[in-house]
N, C-alpha and C. Protein backbone atom coordinates (compact mmCIF):
# COMPACT_ATOMS: atom_id res chain seq x y z
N UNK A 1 69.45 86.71 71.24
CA UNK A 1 68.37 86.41 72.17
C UNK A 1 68.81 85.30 73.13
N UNK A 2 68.52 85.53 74.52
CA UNK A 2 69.14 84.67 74.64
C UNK A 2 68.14 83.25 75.04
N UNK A 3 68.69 82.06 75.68
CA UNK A 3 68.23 80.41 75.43
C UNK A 3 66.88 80.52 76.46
N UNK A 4 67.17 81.50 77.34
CA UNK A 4 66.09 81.00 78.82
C UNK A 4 65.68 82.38 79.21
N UNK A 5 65.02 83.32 79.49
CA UNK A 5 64.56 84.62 80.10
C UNK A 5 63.70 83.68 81.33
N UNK A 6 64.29 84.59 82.16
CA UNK A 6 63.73 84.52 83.80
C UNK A 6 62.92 85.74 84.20
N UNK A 7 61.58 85.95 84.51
CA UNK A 7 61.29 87.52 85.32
C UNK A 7 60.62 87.14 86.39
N UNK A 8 60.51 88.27 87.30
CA UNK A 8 59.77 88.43 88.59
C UNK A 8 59.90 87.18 89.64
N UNK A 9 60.39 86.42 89.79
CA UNK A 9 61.43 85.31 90.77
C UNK A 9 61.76 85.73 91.44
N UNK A 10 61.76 84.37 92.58
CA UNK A 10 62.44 84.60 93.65
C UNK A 10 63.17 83.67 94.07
N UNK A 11 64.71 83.26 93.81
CA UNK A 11 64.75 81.97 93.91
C UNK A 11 65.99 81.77 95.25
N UNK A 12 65.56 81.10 96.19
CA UNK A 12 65.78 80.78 96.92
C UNK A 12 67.16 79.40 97.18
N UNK A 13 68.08 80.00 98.21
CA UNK A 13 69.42 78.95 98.16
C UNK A 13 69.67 78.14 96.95
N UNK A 14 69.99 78.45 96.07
CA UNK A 14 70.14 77.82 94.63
C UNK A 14 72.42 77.57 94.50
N UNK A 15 72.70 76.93 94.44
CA UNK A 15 73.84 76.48 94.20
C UNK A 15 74.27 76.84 92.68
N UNK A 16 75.01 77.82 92.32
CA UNK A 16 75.45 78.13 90.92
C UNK A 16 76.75 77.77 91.10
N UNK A 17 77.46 77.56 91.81
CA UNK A 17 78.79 77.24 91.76
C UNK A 17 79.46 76.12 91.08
N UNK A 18 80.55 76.68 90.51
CA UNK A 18 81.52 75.61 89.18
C UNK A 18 80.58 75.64 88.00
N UNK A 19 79.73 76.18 88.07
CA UNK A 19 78.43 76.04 86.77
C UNK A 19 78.64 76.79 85.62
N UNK A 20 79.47 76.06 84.57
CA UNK A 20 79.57 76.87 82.98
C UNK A 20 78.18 78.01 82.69
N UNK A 21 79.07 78.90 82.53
CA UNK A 21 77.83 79.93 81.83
C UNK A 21 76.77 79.65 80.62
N UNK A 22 75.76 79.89 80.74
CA UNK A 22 74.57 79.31 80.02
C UNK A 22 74.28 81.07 79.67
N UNK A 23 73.29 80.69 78.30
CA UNK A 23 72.86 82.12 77.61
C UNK A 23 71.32 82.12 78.60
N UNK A 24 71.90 83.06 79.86
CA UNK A 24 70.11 83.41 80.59
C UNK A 24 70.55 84.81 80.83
N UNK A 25 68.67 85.20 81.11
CA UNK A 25 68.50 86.82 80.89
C UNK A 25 67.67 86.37 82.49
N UNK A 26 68.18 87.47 83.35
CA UNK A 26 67.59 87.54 84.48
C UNK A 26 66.71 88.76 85.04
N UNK A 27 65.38 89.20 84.78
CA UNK A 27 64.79 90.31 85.28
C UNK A 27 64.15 90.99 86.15
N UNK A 28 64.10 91.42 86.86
CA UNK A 28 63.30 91.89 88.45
C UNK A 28 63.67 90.66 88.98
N UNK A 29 63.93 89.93 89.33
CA UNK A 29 64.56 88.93 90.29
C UNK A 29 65.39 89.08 91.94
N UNK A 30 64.73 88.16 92.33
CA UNK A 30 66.04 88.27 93.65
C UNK A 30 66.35 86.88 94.11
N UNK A 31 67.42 87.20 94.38
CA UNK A 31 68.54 85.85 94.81
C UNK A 31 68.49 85.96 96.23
N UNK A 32 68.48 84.75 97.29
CA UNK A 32 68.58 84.80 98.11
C UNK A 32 69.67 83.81 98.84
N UNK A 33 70.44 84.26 99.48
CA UNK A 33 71.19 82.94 99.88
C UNK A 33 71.40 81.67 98.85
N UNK A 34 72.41 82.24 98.17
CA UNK A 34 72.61 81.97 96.50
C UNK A 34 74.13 81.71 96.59
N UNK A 35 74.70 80.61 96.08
CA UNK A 35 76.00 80.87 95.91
C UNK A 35 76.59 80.69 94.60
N UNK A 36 77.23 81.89 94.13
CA UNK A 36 77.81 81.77 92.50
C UNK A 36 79.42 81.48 92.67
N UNK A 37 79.91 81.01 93.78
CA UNK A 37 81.46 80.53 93.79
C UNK A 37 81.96 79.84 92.86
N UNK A 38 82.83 81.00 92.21
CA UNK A 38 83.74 80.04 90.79
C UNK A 38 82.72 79.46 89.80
N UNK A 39 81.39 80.28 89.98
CA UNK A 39 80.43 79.91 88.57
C UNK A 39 81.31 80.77 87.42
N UNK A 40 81.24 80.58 86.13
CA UNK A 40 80.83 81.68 85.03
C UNK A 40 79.70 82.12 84.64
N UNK A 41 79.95 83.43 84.77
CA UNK A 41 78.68 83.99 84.14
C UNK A 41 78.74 84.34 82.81
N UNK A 42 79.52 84.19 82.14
CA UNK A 42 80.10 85.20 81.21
C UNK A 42 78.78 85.51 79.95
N UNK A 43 77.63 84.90 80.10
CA UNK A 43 76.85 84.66 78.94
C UNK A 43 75.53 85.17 79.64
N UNK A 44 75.44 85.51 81.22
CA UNK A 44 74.75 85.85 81.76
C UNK A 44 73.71 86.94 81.80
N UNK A 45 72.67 87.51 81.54
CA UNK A 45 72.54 88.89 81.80
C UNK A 45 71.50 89.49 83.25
N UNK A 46 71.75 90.16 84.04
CA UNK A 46 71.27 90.22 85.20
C UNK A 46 70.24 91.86 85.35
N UNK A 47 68.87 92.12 84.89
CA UNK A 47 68.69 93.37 84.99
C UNK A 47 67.50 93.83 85.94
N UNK A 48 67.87 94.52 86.76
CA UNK A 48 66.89 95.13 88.05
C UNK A 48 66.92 93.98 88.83
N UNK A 49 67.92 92.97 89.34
CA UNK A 49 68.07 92.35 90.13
C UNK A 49 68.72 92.29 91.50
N UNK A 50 67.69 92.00 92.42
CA UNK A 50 69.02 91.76 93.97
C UNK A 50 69.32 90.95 94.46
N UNK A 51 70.47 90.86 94.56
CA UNK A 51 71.69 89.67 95.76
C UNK A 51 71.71 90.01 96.88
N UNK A 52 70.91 89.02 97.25
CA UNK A 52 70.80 89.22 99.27
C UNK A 52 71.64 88.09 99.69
N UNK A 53 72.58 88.48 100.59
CA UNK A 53 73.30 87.28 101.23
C UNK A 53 73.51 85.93 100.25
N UNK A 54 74.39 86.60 99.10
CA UNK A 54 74.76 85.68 97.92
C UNK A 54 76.47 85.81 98.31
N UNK A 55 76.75 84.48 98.03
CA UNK A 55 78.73 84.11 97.64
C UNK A 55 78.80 84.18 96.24
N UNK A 56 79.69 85.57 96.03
CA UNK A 56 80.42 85.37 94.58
C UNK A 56 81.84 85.27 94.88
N UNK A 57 82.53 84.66 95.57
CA UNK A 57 83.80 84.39 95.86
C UNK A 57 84.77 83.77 94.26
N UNK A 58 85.13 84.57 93.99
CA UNK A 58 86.06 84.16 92.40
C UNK A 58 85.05 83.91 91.29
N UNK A 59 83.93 84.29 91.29
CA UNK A 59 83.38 84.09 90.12
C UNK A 59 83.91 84.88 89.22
N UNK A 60 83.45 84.12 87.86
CA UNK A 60 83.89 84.72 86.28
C UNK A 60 83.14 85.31 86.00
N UNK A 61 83.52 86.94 85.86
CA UNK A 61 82.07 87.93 84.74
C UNK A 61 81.95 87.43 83.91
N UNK A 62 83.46 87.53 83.25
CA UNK A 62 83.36 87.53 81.44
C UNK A 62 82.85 88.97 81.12
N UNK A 63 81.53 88.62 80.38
CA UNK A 63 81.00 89.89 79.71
C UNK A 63 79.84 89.97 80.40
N UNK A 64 79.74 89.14 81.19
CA UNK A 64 78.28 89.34 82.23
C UNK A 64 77.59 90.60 81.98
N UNK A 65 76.21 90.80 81.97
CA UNK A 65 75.92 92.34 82.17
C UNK A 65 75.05 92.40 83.23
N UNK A 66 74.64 93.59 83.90
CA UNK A 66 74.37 93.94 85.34
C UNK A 66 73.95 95.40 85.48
N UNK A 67 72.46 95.40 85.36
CA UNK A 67 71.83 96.53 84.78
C UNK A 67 71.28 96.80 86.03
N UNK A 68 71.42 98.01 86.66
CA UNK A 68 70.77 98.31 87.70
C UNK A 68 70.56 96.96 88.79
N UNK A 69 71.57 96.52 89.22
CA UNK A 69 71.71 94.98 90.28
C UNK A 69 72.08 95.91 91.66
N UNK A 70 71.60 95.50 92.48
CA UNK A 70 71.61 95.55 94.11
C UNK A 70 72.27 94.24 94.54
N UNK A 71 73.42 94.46 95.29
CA UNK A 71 74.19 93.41 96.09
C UNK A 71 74.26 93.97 97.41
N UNK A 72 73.48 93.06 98.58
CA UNK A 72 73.09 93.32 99.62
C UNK A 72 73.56 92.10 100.79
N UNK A 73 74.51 92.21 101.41
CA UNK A 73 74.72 91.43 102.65
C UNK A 73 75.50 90.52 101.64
N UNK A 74 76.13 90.74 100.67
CA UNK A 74 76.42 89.60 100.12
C UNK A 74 78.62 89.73 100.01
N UNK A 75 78.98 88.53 99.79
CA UNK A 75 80.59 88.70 99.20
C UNK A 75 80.68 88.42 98.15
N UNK A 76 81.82 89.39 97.69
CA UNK A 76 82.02 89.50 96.36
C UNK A 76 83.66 89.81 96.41
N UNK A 77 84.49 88.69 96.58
CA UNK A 77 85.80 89.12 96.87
C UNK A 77 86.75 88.25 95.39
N UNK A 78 87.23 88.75 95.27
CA UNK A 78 88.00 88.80 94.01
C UNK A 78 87.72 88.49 92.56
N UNK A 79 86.81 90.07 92.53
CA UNK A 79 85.79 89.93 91.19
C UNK A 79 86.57 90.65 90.49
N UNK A 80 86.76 90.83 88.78
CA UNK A 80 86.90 91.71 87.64
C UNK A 80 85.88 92.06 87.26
N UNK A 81 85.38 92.95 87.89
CA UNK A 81 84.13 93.90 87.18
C UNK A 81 84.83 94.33 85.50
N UNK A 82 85.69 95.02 85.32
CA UNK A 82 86.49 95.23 84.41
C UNK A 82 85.66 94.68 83.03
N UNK A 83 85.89 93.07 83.79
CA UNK A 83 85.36 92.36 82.22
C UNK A 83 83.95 92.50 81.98
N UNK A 84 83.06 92.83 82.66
CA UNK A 84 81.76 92.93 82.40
C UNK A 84 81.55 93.54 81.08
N UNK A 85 79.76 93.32 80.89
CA UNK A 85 79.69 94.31 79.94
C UNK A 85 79.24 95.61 80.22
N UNK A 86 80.43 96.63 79.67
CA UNK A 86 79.38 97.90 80.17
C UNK A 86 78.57 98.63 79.58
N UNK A 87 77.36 97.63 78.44
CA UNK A 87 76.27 98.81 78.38
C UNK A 87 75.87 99.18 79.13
N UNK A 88 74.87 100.35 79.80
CA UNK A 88 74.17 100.30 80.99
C UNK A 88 74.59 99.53 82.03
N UNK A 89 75.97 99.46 82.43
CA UNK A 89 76.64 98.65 83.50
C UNK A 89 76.30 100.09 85.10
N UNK A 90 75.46 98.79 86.09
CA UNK A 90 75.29 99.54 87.29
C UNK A 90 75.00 98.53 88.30
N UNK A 91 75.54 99.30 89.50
CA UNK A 91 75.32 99.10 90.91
C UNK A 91 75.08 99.46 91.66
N UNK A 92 74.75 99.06 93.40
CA UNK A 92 74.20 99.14 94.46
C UNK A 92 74.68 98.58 94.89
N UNK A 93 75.90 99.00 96.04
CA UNK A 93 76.24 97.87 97.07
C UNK A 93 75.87 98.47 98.67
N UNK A 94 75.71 97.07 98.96
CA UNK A 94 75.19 97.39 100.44
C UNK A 94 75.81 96.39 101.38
N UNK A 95 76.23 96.79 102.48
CA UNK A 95 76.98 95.84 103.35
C UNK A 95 77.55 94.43 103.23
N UNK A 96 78.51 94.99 101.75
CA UNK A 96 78.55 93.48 101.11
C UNK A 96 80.39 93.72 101.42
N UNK A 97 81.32 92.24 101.27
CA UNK A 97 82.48 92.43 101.21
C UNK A 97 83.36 92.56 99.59
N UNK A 98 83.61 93.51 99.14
CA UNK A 98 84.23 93.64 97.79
C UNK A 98 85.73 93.88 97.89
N UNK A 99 86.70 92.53 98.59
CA UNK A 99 88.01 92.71 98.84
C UNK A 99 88.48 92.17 97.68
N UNK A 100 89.93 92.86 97.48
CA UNK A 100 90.56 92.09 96.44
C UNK A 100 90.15 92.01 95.29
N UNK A 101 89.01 92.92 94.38
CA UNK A 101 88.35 93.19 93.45
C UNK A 101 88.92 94.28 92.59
N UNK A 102 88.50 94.72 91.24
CA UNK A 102 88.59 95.16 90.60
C UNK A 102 87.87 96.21 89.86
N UNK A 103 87.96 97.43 89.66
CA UNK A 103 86.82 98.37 88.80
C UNK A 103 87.72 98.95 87.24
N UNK A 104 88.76 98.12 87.28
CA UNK A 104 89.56 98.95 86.49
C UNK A 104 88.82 99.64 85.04
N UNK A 105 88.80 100.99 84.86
CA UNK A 105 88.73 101.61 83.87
C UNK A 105 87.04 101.32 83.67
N UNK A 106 86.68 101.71 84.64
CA UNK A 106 85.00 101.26 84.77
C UNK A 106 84.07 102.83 84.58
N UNK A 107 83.34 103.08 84.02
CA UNK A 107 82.57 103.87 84.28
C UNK A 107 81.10 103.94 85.37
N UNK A 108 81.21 104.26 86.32
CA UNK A 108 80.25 103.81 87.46
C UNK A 108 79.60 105.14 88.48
N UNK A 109 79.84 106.11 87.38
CA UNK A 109 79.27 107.55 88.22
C UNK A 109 78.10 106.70 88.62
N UNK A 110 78.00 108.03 90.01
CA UNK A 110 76.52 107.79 91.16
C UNK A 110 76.64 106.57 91.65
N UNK A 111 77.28 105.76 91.26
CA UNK A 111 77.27 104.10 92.14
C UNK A 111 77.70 104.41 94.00
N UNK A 112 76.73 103.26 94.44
CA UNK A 112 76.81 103.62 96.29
C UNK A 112 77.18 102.25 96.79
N UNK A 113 78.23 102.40 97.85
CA UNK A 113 78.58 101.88 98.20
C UNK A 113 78.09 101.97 99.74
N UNK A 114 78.01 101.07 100.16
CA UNK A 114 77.15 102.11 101.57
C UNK A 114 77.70 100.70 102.70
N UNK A 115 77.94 100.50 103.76
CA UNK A 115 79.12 99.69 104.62
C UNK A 115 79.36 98.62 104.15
N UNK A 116 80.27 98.78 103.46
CA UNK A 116 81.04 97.42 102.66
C UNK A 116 82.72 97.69 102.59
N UNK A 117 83.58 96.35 102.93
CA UNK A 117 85.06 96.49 103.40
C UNK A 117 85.26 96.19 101.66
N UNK A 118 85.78 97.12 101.26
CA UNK A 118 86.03 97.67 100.17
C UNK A 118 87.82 97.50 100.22
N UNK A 119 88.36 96.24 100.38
CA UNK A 119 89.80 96.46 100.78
C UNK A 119 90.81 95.58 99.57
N UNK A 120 91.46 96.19 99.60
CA UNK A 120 92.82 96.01 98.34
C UNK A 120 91.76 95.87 97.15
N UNK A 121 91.17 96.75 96.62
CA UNK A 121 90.20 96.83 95.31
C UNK A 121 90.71 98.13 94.41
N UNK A 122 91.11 97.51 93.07
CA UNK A 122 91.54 98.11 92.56
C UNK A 122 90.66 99.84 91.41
N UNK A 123 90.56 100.87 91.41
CA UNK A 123 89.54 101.73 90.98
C UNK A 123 90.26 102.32 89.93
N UNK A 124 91.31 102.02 89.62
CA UNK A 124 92.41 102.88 88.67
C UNK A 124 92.10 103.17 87.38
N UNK A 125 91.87 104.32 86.94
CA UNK A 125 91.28 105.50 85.70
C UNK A 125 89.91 104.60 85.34
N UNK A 126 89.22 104.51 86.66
CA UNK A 126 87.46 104.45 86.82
C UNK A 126 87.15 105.53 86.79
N UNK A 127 85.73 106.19 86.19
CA UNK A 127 85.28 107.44 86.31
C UNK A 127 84.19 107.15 87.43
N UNK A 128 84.22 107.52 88.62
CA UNK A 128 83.12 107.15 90.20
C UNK A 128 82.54 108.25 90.58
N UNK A 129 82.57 109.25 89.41
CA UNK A 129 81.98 110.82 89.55
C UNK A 129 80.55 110.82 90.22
N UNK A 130 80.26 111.47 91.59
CA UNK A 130 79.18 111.66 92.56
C UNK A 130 79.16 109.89 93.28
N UNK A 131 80.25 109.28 92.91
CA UNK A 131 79.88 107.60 94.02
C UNK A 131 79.97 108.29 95.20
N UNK A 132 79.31 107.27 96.01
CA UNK A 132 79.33 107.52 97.49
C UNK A 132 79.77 106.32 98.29
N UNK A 133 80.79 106.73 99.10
CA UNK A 133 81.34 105.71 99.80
C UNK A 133 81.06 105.85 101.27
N UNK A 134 79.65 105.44 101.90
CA UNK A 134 79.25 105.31 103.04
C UNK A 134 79.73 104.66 103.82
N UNK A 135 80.70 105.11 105.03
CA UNK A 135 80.72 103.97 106.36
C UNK A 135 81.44 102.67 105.37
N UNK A 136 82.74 102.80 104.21
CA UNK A 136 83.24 101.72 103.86
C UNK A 136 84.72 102.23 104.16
N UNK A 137 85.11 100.63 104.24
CA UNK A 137 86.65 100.63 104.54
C UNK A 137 87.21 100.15 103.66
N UNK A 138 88.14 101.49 103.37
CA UNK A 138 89.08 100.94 101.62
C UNK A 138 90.39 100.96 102.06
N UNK A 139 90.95 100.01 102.96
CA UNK A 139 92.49 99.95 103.18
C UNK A 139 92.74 99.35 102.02
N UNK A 140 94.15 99.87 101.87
CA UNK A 140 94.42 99.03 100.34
C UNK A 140 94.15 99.56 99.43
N UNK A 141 92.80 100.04 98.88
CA UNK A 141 92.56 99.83 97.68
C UNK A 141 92.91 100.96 97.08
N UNK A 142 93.37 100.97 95.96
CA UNK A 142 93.76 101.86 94.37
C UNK A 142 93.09 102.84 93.96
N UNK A 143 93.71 104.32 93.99
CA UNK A 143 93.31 105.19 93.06
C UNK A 143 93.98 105.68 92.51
N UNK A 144 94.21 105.77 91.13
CA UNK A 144 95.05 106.46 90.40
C UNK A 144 94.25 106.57 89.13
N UNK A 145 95.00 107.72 88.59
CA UNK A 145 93.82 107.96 87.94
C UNK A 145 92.52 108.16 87.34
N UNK A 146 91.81 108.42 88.66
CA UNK A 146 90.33 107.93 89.12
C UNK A 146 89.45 108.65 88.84
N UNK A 147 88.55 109.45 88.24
CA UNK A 147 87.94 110.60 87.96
C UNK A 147 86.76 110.21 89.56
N UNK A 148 86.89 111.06 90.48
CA UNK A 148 86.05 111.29 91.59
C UNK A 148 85.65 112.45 92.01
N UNK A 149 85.47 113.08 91.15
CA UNK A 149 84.50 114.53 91.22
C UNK A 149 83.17 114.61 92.11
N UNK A 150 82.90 115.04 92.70
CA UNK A 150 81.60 114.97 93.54
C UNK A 150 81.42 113.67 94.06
N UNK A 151 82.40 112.84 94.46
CA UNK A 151 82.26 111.54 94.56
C UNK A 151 81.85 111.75 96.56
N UNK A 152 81.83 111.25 97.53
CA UNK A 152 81.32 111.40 99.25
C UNK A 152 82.42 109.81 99.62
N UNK A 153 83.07 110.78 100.09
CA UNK A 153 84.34 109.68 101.14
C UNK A 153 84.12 110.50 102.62
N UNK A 154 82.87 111.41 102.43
CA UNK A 154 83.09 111.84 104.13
C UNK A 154 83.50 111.08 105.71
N UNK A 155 82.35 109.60 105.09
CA UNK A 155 82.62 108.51 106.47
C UNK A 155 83.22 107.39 106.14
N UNK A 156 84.46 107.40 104.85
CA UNK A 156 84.93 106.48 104.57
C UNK A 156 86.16 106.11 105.32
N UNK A 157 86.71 105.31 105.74
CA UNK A 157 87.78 105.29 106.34
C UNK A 157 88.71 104.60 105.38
N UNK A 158 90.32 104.92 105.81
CA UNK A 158 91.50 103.95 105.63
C UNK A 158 91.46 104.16 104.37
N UNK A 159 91.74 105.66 103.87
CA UNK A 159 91.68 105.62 102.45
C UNK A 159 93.33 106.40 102.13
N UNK A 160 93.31 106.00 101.16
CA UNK A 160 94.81 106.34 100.62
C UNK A 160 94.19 106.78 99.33
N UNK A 161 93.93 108.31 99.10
CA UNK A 161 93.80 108.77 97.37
C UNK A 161 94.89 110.26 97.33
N UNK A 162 95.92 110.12 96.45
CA UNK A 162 96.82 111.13 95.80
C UNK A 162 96.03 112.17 95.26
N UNK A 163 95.84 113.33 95.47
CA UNK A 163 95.23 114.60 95.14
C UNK A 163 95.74 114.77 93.49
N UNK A 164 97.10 114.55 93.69
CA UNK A 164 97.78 115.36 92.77
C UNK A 164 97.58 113.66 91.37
N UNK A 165 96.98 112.28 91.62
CA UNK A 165 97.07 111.78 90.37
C UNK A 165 95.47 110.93 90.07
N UNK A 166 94.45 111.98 90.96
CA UNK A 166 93.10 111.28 91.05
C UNK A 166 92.41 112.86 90.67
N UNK A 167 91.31 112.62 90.09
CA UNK A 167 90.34 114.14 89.70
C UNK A 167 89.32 114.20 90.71
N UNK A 168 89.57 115.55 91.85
CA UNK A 168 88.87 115.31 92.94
C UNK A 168 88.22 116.79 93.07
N UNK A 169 87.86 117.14 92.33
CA UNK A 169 86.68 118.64 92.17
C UNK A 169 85.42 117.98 92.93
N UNK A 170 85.44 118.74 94.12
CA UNK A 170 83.97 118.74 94.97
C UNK A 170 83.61 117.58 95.07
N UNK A 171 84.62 116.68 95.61
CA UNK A 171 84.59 115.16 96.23
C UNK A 171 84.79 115.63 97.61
N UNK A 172 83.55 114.94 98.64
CA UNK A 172 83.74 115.51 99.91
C UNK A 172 84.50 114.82 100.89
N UNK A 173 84.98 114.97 101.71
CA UNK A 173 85.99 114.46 102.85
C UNK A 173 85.91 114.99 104.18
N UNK A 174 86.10 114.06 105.45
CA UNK A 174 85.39 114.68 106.81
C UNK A 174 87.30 114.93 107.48
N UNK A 175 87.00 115.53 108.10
CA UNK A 175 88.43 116.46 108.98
C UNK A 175 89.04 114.67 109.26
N UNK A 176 88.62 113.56 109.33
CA UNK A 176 89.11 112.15 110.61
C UNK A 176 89.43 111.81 109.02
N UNK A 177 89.55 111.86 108.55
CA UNK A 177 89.70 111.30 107.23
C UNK A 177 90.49 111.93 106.04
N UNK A 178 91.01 113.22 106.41
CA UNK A 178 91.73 113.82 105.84
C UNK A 178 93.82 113.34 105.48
N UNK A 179 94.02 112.64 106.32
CA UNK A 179 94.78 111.73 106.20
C UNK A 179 95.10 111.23 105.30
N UNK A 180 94.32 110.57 104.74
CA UNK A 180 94.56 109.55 103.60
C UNK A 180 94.59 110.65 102.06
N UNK A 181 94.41 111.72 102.47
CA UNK A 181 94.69 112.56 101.18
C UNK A 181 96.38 113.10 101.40
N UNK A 182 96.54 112.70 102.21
CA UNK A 182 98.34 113.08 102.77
C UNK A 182 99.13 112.33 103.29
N UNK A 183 98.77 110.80 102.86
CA UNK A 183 99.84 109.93 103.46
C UNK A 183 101.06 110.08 102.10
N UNK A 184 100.93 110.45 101.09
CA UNK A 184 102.54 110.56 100.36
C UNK A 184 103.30 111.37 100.66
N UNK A 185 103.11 112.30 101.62
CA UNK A 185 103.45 113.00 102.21
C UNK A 185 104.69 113.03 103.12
N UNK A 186 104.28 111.59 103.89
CA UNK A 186 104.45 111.32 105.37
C UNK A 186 104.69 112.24 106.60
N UNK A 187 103.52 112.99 106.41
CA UNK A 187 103.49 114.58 107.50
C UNK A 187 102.49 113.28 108.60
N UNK A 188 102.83 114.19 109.90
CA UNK A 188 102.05 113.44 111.11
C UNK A 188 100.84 115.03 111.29
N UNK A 189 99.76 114.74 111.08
CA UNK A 189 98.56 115.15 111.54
C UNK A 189 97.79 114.45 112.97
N UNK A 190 97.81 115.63 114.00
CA UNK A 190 97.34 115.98 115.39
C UNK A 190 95.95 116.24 115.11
């Protein structure tokens, strides 16, 4: 159980940063102009919550958990999702920056990504089966071994995914974007 349960809040420019992880349960909540830079969360639990224009710049998951969380206008650049916890581990991202991050070996079917610079982030043997990658830019980032089955990269740009070492059954892709399924290639497409 944990020390403090929080529900239905709204808490406003709150400074979490450098702040040792404490045992709190966070519920229907929203963060606003919040900064968790180089906090730990690791003891944290976050469920049906949104991050509006929040800094998680190097914060610590740990085992954080993150149950149905919305991250909106916010950065989130060199996170290990990885370490989270993944019971019921889910997301919503929305025009947030997730560079230099991590999903490794994540299970995150249906998760949306919708215009967020999604760059040098690692997805490698994540299952992202039906994710949708709206209007995001993934230069850089990692797929290998990726289960992306029905996953939507139609308006994604700057993507680099290997056919032949990612699972891509009825993952959709637009003709301007077909590229990045053939840069190991190095064929020039007109």
């Amino acid at each position: 159980m944990a020390d403090h349960l929080y529900r239905d809040l709204e808490i406003l420019s709150e400074d979490y940063s450098l702040q040792a992880s404490a045992e709190v349960t966070y519920e229907n909540c929203v963060f606003r102009d919040c900064n968790f830079s180089e906090a730990n969360l690791s003891k944290m639990s976050f469920s049906e919550c949104i991050f509006d224009t929040c800094n998680f710049s190097n914060t610590r998951l740990g085992s954080a958990a993150f149950q149905e969380v919305i991250f909106r206008n916010s950065k989130l650049i060199g996170l290990n999702f990885e370490n989270c916890n993944s019971f019921l581990l889910s997301f919503t991202f929305e025009n947030c920056q997730l560079n230099f991050s991590s999903f490794f070996k994540l299970t995150l079917k249906n998760t949306i990504f919708d215009t967020c610079a999604v760059i040098q982030t690692d997805f490698s043997n994540a299952d992202l089966s039906g994710a949708q990658f709206r209007n995001c830019d993934l230069s850089g980032s990692t797929f290998a071994g990726t289960r992306l089955e029905k996953a939507d990269f139609s308006t994604a740009q700057n993507l680099n995914i290997d056919p032949e070492d990612n699972f891509l059954s009825g993952a959709r892709f637009s003709a301007q974007n077909i590229q990045g399924l053939l840069n190991k290639y190095k064929i020039i497409i007109e």
